[in-house]
N, C-alpha and C. Protein backbone atom coordinates (compact mmCIF):
# COMPACT_ATOMS: atom_id res chain seq x y z
N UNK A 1 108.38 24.76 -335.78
CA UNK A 1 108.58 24.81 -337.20
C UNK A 1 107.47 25.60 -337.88
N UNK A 2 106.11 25.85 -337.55
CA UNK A 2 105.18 25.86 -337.69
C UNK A 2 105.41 27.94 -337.83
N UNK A 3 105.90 28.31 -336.77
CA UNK A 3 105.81 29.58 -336.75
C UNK A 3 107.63 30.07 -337.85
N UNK A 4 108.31 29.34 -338.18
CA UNK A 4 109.13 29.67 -338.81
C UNK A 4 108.16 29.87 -340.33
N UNK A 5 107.33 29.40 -340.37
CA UNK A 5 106.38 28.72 -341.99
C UNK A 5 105.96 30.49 -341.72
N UNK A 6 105.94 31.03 -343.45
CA UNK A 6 105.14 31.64 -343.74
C UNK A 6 103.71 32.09 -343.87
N UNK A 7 103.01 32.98 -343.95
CA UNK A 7 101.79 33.07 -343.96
C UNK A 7 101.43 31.98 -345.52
N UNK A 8 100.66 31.33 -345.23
CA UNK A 8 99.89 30.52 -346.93
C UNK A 8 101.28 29.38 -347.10
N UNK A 9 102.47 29.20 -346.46
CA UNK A 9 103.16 28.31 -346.48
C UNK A 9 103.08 26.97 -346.14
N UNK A 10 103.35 26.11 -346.70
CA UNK A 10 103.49 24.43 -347.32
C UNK A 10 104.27 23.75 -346.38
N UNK A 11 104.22 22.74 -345.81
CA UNK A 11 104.84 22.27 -345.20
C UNK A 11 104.79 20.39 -345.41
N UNK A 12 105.10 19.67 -345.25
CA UNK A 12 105.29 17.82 -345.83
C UNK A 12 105.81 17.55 -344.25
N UNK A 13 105.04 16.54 -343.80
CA UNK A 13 104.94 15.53 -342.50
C UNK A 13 105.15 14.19 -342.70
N UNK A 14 106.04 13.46 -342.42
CA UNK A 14 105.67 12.14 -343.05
C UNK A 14 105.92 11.49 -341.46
N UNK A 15 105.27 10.06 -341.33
CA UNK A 15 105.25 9.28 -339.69
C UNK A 15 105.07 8.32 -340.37
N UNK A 16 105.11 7.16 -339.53
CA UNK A 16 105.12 5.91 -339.72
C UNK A 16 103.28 5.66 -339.15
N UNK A 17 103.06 5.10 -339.78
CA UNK A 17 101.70 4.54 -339.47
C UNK A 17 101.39 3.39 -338.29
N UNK A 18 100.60 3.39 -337.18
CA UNK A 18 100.60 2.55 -336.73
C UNK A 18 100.41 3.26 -335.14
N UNK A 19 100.28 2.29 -334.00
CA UNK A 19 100.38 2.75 -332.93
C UNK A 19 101.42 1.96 -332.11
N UNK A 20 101.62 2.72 -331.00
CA UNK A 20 102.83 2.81 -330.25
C UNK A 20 104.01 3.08 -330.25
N UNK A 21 105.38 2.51 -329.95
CA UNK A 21 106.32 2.65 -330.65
C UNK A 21 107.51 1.71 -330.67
N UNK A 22 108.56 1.83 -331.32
CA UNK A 22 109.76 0.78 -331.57
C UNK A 22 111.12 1.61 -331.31
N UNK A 23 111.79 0.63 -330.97
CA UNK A 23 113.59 1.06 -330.58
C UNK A 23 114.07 0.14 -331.56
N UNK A 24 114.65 0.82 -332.68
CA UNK A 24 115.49 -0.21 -333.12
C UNK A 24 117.02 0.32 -333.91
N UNK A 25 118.21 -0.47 -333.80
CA UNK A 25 119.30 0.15 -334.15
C UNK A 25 119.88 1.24 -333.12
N UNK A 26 118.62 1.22 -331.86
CA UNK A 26 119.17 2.82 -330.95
C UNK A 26 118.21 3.92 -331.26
N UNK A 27 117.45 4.06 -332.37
CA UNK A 27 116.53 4.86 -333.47
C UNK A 27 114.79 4.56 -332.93
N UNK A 28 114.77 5.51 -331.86
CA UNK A 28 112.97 5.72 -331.84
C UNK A 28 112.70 5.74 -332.77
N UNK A 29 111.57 4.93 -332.80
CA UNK A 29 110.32 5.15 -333.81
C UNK A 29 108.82 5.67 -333.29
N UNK A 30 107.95 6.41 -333.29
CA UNK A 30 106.65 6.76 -332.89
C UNK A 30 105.90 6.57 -333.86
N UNK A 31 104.77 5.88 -333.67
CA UNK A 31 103.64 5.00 -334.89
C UNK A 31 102.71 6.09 -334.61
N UNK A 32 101.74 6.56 -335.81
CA UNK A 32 100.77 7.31 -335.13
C UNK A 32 99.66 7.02 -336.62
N UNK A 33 98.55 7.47 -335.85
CA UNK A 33 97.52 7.95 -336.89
C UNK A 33 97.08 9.05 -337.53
N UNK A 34 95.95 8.61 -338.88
CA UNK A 34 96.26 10.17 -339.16
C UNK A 34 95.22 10.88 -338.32
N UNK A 35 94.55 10.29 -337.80
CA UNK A 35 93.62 10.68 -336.45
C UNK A 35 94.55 11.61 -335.35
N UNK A 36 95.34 10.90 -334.48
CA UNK A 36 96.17 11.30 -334.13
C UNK A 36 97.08 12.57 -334.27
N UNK A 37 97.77 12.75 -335.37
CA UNK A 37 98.61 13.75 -336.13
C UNK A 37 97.64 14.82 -336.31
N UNK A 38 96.64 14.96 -337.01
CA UNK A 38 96.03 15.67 -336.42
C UNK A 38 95.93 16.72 -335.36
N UNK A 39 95.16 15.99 -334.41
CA UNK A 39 94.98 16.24 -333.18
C UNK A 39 95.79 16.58 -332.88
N UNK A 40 97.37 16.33 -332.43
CA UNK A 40 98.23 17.29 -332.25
C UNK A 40 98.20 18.25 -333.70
N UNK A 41 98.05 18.48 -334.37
CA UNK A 41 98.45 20.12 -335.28
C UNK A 41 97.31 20.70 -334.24
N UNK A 42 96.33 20.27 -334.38
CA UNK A 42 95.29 21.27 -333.80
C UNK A 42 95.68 22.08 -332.57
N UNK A 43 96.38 21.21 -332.05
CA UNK A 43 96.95 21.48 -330.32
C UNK A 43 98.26 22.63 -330.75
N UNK A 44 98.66 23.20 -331.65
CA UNK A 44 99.82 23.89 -331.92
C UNK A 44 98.98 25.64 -331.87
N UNK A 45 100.05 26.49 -331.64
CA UNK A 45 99.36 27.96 -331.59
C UNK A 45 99.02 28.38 -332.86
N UNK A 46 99.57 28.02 -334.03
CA UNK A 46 99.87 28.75 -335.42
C UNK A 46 98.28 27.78 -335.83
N UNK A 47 97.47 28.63 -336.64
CA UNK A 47 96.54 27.88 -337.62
C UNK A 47 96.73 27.71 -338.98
N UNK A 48 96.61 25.98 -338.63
CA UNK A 48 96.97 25.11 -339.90
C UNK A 48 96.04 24.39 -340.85
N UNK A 49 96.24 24.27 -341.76
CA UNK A 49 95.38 23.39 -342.02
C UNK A 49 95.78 22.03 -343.20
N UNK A 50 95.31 20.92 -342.91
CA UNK A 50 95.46 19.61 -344.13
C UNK A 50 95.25 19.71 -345.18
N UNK A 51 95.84 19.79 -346.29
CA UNK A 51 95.97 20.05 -347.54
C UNK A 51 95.47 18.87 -348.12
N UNK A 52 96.45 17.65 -347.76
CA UNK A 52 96.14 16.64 -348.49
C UNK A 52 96.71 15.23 -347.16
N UNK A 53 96.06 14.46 -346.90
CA UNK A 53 97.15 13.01 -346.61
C UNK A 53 97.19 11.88 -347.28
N UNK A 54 97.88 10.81 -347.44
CA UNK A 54 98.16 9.70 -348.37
C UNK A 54 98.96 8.67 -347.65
N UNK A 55 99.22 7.73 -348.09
CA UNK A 55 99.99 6.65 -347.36
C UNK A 55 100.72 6.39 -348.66
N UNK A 56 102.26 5.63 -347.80
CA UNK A 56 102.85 5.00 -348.81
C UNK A 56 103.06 3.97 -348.52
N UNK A 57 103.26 3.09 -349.63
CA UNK A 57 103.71 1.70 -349.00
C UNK A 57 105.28 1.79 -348.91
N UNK A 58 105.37 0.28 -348.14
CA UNK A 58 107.24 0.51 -347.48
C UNK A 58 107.60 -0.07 -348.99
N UNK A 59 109.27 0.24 -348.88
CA UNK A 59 110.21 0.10 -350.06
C UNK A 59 110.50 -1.45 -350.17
N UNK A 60 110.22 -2.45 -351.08
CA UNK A 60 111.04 -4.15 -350.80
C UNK A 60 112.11 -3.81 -350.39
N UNK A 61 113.08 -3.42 -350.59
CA UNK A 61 114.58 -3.32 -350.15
C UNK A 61 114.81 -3.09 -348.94
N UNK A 62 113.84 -2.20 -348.14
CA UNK A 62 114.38 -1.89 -346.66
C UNK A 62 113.65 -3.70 -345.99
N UNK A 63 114.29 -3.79 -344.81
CA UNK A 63 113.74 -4.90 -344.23
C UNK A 63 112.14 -5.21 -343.47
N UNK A 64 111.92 -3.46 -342.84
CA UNK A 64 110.83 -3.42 -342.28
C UNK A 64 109.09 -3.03 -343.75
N UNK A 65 109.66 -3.92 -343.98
CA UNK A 65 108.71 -4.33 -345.21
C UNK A 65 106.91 -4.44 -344.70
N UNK A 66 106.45 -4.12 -343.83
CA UNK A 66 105.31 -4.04 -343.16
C UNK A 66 104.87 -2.79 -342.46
N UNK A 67 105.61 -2.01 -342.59
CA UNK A 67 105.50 -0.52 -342.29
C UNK A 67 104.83 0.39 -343.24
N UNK A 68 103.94 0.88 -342.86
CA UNK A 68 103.41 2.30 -343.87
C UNK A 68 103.39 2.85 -343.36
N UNK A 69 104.36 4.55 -344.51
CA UNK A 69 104.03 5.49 -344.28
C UNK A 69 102.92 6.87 -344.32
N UNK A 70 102.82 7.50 -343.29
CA UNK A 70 101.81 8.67 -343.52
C UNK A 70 102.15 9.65 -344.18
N UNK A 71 101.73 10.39 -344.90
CA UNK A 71 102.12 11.66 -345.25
C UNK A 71 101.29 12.79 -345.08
N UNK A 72 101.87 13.95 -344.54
CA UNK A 72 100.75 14.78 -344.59
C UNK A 72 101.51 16.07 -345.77
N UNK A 73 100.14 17.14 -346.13
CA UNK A 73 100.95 18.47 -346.50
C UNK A 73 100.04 18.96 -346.15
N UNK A 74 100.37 20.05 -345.60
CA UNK A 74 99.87 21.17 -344.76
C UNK A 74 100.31 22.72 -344.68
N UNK A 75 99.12 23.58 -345.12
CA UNK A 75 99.40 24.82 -344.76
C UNK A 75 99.25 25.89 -343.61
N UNK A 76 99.95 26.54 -343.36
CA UNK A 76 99.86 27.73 -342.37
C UNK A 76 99.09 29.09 -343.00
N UNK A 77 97.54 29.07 -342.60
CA UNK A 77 96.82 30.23 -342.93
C UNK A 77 97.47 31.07 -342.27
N UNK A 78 96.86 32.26 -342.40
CA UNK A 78 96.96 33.64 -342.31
C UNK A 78 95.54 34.13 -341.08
């Protein structure tokens, strides 16, 4: 995805926070950090860089009400 991105182009990551992972409904889930996430961009050929990250909290309405999300935004230098 990374090399489809423009030069100085924007890109939004969002993961579930946490480590390891869950099966549920049939639907992987992969928990990660923002440690983690990271570390893989770094590991990619294209140079990127973290703009900004943030967490969100989960929605009352969904059930998995103990879940936070990561967010990243990130650009593709030149």
């Amino acid at each position: 995805m990374f090399n489809a991105l423009k030069d100085n182009g924007i890109i939004y990551i969002s993961f579930k926070v946490g480590k390891g992972y869950q099966i549920k409904n049939n639907i992987y889930y992969n928990f990660l950090t923002e440690k983690e996430v990271v570390e893989i961009l770094e590991k990619v050929d294209v140079k990127v860089k973290v703009i900004e990250y943030f967490e969100t909290l989960p929605c009352t309405k969904r059930k998995q009400k103990n879940i936070i999300g990561g967010n990243l935004i990130v650009k593709k230098e030149s």
